[in-house]
N, C-alpha and C. Protein backbone atom coordinates (compact mmCIF):
# COMPACT_ATOMS: atom_id res chain seq x y z
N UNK A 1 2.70 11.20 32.53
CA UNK A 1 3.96 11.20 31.83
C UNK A 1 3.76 11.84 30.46
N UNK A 2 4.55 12.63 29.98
CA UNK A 2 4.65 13.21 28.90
C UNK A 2 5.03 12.58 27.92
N UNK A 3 4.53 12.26 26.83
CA UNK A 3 5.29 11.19 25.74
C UNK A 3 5.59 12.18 24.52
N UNK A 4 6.54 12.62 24.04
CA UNK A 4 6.70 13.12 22.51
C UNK A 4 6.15 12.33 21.59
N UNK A 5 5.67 13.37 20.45
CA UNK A 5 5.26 12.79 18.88
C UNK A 5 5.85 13.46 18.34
N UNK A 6 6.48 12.73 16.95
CA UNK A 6 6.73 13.40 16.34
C UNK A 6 6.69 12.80 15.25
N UNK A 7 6.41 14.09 13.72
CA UNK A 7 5.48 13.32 12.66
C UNK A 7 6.63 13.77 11.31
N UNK A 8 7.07 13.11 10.94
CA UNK A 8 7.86 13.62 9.19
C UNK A 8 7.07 13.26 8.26
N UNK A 9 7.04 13.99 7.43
CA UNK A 9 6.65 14.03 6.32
C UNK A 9 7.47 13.88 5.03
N UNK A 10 7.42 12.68 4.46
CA UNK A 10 8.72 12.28 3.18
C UNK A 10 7.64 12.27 1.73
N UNK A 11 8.12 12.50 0.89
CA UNK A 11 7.61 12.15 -0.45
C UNK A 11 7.66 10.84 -0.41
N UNK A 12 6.86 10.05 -1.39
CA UNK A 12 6.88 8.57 -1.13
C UNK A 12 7.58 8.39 -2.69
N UNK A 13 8.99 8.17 -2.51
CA UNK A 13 9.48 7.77 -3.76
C UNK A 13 10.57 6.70 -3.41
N UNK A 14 10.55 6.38 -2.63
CA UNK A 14 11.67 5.34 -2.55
C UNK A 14 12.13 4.93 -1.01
N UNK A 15 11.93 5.85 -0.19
CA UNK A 15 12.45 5.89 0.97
C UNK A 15 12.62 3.79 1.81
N UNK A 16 14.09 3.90 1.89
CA UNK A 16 13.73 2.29 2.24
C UNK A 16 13.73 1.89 3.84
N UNK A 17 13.13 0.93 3.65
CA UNK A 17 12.62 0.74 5.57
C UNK A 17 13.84 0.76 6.58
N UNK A 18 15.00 0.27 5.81
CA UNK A 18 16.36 0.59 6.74
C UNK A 18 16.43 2.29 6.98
N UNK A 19 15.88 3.11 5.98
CA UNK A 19 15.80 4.73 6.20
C UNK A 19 15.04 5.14 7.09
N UNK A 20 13.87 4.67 6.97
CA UNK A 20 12.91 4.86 7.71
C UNK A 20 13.33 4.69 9.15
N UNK A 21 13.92 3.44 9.30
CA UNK A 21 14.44 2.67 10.82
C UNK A 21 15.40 3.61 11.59
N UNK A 22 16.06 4.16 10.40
CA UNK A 22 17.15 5.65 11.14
C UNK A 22 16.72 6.68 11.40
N UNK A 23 15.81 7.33 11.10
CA UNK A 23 15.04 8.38 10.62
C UNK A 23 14.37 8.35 12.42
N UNK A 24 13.63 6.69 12.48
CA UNK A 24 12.56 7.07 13.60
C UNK A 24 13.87 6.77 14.81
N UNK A 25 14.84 6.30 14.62
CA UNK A 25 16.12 6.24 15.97
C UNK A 25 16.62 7.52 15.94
N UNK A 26 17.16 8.61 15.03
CA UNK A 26 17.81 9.51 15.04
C UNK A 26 16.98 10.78 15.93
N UNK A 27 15.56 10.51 15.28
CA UNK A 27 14.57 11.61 15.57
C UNK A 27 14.62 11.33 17.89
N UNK A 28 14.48 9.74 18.16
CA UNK A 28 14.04 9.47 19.43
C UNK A 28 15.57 9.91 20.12
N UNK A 29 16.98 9.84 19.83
CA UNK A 29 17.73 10.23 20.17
C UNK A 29 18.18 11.47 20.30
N UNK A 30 17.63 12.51 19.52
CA UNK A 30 17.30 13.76 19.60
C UNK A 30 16.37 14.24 21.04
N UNK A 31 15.26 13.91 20.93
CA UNK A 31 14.27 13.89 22.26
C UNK A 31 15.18 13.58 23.23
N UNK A 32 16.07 12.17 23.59
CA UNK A 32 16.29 11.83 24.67
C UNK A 32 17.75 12.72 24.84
N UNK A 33 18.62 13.46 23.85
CA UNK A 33 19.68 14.17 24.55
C UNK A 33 19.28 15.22 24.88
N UNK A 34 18.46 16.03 23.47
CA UNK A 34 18.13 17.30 23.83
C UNK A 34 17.00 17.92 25.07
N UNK A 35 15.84 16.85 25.27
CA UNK A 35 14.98 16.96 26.36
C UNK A 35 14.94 16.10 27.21
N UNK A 36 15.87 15.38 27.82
CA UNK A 36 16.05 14.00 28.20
C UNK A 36 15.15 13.26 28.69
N UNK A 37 14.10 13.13 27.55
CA UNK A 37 13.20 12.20 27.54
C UNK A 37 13.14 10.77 26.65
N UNK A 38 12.42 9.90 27.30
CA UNK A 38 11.98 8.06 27.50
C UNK A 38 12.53 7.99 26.18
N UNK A 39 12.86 7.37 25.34
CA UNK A 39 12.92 6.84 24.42
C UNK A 39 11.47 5.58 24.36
N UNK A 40 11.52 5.12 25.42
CA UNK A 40 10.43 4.02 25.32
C UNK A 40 8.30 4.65 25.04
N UNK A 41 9.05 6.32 25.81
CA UNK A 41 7.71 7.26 25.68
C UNK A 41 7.47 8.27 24.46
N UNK A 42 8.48 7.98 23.82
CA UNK A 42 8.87 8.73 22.11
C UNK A 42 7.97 7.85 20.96
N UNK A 43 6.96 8.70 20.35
CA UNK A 43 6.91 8.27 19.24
C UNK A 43 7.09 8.97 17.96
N UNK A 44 7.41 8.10 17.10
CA UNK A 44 7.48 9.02 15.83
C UNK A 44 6.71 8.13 14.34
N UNK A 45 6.64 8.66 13.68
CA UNK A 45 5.64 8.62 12.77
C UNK A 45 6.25 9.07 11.47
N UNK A 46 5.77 8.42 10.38
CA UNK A 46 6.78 8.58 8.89
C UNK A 46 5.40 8.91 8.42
N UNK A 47 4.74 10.17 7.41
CA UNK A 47 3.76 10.17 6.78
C UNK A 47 4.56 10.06 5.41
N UNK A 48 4.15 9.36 4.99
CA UNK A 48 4.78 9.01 3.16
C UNK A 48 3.64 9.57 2.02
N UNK A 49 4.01 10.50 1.36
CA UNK A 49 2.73 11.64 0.93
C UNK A 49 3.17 11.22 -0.62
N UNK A 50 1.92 11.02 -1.72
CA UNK A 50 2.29 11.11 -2.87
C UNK A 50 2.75 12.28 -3.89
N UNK A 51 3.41 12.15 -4.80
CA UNK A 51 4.69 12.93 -5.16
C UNK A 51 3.18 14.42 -5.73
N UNK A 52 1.95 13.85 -6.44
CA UNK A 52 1.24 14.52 -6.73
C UNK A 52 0.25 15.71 -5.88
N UNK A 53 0.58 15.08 -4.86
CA UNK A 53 -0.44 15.49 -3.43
C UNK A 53 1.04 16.55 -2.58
N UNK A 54 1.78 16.75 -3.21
CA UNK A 54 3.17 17.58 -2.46
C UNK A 54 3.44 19.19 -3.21
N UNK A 55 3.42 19.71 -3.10
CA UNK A 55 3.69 21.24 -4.02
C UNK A 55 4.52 21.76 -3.11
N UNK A 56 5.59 22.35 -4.57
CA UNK A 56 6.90 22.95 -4.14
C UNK A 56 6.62 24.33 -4.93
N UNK A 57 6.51 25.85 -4.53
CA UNK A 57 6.99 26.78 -5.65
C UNK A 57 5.41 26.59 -6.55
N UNK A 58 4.44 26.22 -6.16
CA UNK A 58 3.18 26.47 -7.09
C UNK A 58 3.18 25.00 -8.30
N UNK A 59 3.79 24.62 -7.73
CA UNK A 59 3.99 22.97 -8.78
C UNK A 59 3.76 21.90 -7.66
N UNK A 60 3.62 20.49 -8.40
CA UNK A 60 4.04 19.43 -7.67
C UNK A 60 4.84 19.15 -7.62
N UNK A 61 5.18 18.50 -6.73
CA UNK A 61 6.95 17.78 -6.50
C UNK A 61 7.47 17.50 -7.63
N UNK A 62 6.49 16.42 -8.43
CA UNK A 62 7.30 15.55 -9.05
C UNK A 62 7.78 16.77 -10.56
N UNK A 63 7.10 17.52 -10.90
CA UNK A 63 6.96 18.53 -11.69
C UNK A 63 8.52 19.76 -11.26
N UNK A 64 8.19 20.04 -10.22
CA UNK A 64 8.89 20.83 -10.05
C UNK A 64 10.65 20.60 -9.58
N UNK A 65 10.74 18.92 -9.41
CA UNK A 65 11.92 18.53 -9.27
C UNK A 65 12.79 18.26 -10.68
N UNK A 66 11.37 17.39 -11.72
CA UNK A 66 11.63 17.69 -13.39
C UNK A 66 12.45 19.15 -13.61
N UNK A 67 11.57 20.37 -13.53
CA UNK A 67 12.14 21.64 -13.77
C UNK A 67 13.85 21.67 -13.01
N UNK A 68 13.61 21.60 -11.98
CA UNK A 68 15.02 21.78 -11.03
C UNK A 68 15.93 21.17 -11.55
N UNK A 69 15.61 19.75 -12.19
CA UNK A 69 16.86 18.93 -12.60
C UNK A 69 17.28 19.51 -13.98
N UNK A 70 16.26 20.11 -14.75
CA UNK A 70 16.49 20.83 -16.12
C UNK A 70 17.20 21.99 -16.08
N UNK A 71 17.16 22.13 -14.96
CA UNK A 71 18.08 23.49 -14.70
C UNK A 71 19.69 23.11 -14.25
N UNK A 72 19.77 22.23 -14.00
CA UNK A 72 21.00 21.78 -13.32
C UNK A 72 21.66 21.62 -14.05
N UNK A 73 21.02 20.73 -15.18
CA UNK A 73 21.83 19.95 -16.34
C UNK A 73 22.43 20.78 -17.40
């Protein structure tokens, strides 16, 4: 039997476990319309990466979201 994985990758700044809980239902409901596969043979996986360990544009996240928001404002 074929089981899907599937892995996201979030910045770890807040994300809350009710998010998380949608995140891994939305992703297994995807699999089961689009490839109509198990839900029970679906896994998925939240990697929660620190904001320092993430680079956007030659910066870190947390750096380069600073800049972005300075630009907005």
């Amino acid at each position: 039997m074929e089981m899907p994985f599937v892995n996201i990758k979030i910045a770890r700044d807040g994300a809350t476990r009710e998010q998380k809980a949608a995140l891994i239902q939305g992703m297994t409901d995807v699999l089961v319309k689009v490839l109509n596969k198990s839900p029970n043979g679906t896994f998925v996986v939240i990697d929660e990466v620190d904001l320092e360990n993430w680079g956007v544009g030659g910066l870190p996240l947390d750096e380069f979201r600073r800049r972005a928001a300075a630009k907005g404002s």
